[in-house]
Every structure is written in C-alpha cells, then in structure tokens.
PDB file of N, CA and C in Angstrom:
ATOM      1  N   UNK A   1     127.996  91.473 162.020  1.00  0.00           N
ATOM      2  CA  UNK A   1     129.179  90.744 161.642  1.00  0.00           C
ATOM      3  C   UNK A   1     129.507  89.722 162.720  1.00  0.00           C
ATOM      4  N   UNK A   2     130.217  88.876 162.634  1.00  0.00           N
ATOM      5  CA  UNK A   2     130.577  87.804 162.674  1.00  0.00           C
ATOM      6  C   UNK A   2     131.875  87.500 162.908  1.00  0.00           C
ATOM      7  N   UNK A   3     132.530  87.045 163.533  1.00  0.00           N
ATOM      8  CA  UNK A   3     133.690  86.054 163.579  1.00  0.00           C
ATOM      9  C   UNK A   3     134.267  84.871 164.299  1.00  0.00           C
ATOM     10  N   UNK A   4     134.500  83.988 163.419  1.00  0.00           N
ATOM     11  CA  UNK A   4     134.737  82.783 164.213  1.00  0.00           C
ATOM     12  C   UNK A   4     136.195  81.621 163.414  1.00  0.00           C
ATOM     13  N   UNK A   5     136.536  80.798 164.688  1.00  0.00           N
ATOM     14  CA  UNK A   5     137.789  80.736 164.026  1.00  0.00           C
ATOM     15  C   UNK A   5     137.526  78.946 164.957  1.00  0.00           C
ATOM     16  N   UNK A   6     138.319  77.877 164.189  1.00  0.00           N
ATOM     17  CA  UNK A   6     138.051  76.564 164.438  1.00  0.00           C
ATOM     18  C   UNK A   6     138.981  76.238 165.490  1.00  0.00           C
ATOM     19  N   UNK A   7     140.173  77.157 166.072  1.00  0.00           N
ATOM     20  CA  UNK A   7     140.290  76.580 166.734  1.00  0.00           C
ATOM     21  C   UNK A   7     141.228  78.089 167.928  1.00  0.00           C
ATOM     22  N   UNK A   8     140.867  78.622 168.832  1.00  0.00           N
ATOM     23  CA  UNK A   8     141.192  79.338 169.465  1.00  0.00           C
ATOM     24  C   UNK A   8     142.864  80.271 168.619  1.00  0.00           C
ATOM     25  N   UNK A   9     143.466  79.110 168.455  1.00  0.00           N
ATOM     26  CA  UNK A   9     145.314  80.004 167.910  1.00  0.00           C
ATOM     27  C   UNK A   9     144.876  80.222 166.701  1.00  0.00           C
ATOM     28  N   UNK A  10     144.425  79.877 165.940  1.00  0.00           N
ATOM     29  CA  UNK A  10     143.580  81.026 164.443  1.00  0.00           C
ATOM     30  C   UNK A  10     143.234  82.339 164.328  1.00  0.00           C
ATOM     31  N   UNK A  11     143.348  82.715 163.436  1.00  0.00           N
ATOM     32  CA  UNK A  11     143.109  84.055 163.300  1.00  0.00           C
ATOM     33  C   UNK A  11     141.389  83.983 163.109  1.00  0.00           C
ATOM     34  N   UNK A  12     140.349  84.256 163.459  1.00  0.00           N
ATOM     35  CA  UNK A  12     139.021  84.612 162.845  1.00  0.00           C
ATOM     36  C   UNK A  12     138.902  84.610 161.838  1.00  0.00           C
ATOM     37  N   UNK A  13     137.563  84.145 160.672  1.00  0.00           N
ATOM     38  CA  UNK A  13     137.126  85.068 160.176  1.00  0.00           C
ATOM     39  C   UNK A  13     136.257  85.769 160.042  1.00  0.00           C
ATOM     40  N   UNK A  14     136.031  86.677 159.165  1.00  0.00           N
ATOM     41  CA  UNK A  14     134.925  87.419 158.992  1.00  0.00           C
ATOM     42  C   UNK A  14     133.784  87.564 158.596  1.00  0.00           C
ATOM     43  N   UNK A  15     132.576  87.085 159.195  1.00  0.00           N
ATOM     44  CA  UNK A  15     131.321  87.294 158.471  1.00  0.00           C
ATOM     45  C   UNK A  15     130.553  88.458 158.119  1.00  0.00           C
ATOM     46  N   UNK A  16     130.192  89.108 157.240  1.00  0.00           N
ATOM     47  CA  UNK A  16     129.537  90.212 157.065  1.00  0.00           C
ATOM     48  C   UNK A  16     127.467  89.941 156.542  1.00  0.00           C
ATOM     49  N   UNK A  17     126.787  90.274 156.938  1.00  0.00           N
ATOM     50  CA  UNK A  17     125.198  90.197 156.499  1.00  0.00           C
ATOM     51  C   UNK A  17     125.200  91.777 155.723  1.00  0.00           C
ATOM     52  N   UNK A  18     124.049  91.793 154.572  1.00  0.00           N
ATOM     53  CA  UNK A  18     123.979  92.395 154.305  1.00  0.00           C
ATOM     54  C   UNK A  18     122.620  92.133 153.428  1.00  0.00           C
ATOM     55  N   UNK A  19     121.802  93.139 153.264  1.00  0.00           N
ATOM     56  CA  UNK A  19     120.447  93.375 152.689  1.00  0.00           C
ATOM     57  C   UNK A  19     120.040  94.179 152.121  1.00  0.00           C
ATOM     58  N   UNK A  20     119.784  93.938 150.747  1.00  0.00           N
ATOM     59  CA  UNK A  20     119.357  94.861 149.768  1.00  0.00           C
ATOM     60  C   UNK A  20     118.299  94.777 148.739  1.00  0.00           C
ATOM     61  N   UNK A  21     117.235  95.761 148.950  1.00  0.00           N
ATOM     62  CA  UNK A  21     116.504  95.654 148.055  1.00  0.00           C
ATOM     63  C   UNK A  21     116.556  94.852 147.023  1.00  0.00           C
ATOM     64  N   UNK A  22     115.280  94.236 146.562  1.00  0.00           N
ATOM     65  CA  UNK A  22     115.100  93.368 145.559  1.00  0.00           C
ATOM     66  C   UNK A  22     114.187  93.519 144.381  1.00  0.00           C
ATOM     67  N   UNK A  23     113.632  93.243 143.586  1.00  0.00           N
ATOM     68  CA  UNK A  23     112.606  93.510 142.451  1.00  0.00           C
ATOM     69  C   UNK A  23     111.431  92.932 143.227  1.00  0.00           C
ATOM     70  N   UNK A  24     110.331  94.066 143.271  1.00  0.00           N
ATOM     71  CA  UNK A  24     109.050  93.190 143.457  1.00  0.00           C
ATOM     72  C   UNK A  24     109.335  93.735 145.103  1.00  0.00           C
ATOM     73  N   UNK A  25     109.271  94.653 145.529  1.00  0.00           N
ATOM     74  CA  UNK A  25     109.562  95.182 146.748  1.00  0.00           C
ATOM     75  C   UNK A  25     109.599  94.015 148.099  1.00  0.00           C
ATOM     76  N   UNK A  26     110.941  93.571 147.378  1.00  0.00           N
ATOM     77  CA  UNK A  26     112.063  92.132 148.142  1.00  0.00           C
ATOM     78  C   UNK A  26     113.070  92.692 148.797  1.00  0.00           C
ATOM     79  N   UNK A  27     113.647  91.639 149.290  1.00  0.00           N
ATOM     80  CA  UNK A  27     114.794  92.360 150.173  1.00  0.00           C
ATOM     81  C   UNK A  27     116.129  90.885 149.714  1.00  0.00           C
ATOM     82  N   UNK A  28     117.236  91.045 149.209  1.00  0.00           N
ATOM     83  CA  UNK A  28     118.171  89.730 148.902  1.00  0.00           C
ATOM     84  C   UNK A  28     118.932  90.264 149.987  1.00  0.00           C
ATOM     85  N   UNK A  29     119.012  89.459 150.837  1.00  0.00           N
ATOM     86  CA  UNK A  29     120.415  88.705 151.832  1.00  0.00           C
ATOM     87  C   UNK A  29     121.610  88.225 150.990  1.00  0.00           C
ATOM     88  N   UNK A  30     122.782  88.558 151.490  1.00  0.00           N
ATOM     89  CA  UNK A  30     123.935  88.492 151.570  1.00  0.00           C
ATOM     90  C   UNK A  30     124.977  88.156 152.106  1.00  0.00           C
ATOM     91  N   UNK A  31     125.516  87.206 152.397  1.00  0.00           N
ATOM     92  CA  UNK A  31     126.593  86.715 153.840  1.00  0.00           C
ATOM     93  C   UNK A  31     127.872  86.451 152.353  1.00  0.00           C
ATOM     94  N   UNK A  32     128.835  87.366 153.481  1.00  0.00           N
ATOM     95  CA  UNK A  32     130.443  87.272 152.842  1.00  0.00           C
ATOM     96  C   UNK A  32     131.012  87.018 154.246  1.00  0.00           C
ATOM     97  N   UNK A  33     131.922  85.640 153.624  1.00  0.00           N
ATOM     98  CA  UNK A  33     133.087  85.552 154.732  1.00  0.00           C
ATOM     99  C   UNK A  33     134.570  85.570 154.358  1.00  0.00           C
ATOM    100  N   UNK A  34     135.321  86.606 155.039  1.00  0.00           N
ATOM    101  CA  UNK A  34     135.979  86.890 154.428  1.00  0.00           C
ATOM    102  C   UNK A  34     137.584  86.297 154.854  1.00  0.00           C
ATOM    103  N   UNK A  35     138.554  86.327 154.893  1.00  0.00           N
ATOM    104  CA  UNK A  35     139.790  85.934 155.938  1.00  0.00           C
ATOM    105  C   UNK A  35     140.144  84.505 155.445  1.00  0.00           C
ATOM    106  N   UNK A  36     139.782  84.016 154.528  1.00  0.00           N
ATOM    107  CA  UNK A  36     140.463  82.143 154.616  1.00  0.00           C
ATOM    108  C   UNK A  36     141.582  82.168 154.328  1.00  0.00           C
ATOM    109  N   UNK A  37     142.315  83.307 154.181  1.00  0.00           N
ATOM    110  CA  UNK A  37     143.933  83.439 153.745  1.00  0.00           C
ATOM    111  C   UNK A  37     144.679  83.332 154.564  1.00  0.00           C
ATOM    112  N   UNK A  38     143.692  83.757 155.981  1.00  0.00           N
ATOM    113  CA  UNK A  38     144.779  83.647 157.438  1.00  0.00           C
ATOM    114  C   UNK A  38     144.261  82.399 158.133  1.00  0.00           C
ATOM    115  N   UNK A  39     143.229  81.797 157.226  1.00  0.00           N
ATOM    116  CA  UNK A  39     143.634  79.528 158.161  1.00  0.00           C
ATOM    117  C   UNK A  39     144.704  79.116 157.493  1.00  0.00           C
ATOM    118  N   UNK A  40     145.096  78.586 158.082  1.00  0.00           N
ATOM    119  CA  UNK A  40     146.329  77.261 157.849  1.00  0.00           C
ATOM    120  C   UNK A  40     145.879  76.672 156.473  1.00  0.00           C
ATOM    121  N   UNK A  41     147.476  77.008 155.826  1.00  0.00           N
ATOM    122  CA  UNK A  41     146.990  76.263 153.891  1.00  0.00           C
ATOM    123  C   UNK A  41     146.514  75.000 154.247  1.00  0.00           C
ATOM    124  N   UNK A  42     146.836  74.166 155.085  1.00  0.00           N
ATOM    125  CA  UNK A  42     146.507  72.459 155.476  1.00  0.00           C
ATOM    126  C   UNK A  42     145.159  72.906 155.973  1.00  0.00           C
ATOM    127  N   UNK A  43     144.624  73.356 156.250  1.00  0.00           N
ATOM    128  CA  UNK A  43     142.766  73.549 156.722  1.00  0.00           C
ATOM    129  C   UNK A  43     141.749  74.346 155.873  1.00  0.00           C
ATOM    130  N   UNK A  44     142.484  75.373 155.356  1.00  0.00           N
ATOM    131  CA  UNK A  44     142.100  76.049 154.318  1.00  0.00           C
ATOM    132  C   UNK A  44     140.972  75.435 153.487  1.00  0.00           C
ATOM    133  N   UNK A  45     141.099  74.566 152.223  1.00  0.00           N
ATOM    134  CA  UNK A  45     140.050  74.345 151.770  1.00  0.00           C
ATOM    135  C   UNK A  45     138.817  73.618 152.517  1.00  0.00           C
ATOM    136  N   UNK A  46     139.177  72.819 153.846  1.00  0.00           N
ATOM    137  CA  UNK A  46     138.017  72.119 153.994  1.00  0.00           C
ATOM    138  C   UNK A  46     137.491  73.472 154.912  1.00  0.00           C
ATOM    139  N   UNK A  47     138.241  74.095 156.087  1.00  0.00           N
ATOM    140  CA  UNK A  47     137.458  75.015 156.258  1.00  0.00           C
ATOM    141  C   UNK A  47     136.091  75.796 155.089  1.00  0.00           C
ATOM    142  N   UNK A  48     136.563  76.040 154.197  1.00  0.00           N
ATOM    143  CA  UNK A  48     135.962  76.998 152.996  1.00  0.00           C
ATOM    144  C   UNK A  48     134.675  75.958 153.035  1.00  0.00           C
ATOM    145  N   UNK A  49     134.990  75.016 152.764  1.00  0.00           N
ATOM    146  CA  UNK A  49     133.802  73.986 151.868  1.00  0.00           C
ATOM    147  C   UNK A  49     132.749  73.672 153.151  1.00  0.00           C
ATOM    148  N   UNK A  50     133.685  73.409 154.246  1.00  0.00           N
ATOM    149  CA  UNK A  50     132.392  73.130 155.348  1.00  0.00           C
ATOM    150  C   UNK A  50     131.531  74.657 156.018  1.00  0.00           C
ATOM    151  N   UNK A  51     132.130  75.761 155.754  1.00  0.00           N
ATOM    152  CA  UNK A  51     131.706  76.679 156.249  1.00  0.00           C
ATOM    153  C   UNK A  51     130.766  77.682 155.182  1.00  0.00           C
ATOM    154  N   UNK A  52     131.315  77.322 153.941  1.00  0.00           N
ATOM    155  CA  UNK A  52     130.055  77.525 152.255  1.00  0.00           C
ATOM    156  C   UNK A  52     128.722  76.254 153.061  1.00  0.00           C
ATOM    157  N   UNK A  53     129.087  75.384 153.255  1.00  0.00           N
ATOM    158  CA  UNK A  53     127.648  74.322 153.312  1.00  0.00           C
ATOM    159  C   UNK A  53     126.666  74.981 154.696  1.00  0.00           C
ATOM    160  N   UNK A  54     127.831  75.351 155.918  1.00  0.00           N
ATOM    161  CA  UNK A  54     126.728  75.750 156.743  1.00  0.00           C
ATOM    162  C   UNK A  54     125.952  77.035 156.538  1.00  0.00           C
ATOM    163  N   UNK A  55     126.968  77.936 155.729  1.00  0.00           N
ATOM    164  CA  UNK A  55     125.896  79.524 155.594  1.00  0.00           C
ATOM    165  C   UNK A  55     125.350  78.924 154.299  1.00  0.00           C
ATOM    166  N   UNK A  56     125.447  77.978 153.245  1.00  0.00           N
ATOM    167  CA  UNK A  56     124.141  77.774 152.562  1.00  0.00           C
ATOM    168  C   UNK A  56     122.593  77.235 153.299  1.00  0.00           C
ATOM    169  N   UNK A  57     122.893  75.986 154.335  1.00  0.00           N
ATOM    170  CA  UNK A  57     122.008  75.662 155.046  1.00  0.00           C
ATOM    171  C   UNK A  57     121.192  76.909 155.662  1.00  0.00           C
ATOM    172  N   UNK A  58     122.115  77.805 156.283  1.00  0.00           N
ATOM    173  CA  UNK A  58     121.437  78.924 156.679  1.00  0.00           C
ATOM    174  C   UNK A  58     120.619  79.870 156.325  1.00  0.00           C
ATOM    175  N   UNK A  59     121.047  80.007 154.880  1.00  0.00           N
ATOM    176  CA  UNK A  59     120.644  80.839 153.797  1.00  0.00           C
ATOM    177  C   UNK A  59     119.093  80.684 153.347  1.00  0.00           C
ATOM    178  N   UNK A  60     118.864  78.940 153.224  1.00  0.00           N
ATOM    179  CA  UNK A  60     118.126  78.438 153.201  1.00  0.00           C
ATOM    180  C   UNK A  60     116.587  78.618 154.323  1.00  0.00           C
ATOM    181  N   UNK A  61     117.540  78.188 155.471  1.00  0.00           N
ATOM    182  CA  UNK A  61     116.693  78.159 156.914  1.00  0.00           C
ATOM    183  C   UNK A  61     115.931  80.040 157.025  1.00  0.00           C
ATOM    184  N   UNK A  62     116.943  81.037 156.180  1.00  0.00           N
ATOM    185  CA  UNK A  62     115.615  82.588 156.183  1.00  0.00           C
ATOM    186  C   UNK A  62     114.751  82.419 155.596  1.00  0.00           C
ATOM    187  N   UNK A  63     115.238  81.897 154.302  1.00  0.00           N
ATOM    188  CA  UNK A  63     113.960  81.850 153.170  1.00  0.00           C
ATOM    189  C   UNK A  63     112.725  81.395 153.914  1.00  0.00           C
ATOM    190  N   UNK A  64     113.394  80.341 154.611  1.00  0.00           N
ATOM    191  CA  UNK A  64     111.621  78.998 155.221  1.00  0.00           C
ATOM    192  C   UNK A  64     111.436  80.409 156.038  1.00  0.00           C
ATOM    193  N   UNK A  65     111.765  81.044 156.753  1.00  0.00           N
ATOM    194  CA  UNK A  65     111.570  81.798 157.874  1.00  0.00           C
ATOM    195  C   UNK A  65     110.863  82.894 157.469  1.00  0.00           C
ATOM    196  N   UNK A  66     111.057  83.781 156.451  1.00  0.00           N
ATOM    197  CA  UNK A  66     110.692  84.730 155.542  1.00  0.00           C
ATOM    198  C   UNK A  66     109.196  84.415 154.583  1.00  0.00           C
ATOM    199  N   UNK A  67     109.189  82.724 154.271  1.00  0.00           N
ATOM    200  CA  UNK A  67     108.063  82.630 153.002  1.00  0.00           C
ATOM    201  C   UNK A  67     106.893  81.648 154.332  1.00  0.00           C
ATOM    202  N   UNK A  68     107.641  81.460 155.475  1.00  0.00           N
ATOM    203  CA  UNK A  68     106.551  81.245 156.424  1.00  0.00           C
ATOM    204  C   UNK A  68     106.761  79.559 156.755  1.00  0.00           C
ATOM    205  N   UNK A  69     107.339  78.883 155.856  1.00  0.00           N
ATOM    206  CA  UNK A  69     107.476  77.779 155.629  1.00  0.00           C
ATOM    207  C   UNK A  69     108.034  76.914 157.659  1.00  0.00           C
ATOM    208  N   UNK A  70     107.425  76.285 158.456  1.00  0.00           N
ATOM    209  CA  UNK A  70     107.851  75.545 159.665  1.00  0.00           C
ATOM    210  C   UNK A  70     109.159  74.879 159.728  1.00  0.00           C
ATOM    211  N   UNK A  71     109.277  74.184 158.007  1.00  0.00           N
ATOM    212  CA  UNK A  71     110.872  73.304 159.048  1.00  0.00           C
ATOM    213  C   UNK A  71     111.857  73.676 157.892  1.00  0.00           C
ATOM    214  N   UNK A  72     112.586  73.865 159.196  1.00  0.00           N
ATOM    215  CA  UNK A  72     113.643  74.065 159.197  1.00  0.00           C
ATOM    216  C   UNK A  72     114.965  73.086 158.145  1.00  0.00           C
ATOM    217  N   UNK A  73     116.153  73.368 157.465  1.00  0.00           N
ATOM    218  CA  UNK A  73     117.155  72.715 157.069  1.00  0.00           C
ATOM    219  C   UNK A  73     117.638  71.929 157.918  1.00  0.00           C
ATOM    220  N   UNK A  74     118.131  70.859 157.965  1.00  0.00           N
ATOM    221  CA  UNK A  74     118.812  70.449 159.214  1.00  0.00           C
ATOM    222  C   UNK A  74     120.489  70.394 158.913  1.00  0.00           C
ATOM    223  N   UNK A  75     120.618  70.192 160.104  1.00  0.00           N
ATOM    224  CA  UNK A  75     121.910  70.883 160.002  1.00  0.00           C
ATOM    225  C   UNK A  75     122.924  70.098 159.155  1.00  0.00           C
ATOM    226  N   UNK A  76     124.410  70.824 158.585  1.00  0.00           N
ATOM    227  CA  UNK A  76     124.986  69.553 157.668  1.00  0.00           C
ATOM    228  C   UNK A  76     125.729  69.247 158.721  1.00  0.00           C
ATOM    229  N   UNK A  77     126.358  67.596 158.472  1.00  0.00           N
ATOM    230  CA  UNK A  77     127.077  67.193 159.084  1.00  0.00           C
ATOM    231  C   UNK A  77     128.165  67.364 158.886  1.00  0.00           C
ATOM    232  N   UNK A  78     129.042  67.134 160.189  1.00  0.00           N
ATOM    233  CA  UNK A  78     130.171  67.759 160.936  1.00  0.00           C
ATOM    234  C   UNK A  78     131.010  66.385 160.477  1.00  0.00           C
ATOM    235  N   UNK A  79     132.304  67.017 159.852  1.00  0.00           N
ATOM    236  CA  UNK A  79     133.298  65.431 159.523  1.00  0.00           C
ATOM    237  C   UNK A  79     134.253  65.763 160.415  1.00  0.00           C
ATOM    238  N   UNK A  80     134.769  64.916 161.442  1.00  0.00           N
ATOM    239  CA  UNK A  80     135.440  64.618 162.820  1.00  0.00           C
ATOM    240  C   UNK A  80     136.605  64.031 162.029  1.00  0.00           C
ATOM    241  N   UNK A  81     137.780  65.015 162.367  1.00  0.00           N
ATOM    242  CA  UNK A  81     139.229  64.977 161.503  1.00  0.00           C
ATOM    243  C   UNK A  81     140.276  64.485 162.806  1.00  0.00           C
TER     244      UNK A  81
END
C-alpha cells in the first residue's frame, strides 16, 4: 500500500495492489485508490483524473514488464496549476 497526498496539509490517499489469479494460469493486478473524499472539493476532480492517468500509465508499464516487452510508457504529463 501506498499513500500519497499533493500537498503536505492533505490528508493522503490510499493505494492498495492486489493480485489475483486469472484464466489460463494468469495473475490480474489491481490498484484501488481510495480517500478522494478527504482532497479539497476545489482539487478533487483533477486530483482523480491526473492520478487515474498515472496508475493507468503504470498499469500499462507491468504488462510491458510481465509480456517482456523493453519500453516502457512514458510518463503523462504534469499540468502546472
């Protein structure tokens, strides 16, 4: 698990991993983050949306890692508020 928060006086939130068997003796990954109720309603959604894009990038970056694949996602960009 996980927690991280954008700006020190925030509350965290919560990341959880998790792995579970799959069909075809697989394994599916799982990332829940949990807590966006305790960011600030004014940060709230972009938090959500920029922090869905980086654990998708990530999500991504096992698969290459897992099916053997060299490169990597690169990273999404950061919008400077």
């Amino acid at each position: 698990m996980l927690h991280g928060a954008a700006d020190d006086r925030e509350e965290p939130t919560l990341v959880t991993f998790t792995l579970e068997d799959a069909p075809g003796n697989g394994t599916l990954p799982k990332v829940v983050e949990s807590g966006f109720d305790r960011v600030p309603p004014h940060r709230r959604a972009e938090a959500f949306r920029m922090n869905s894009r980086g654990w998708d990038g990530q999500m991504k970056n096992i698969v290459r890692h897992v099916t053997g694949s060299a490169k990597a996602a690169p990273p999404a960009p950061s919008q400077a508020q």
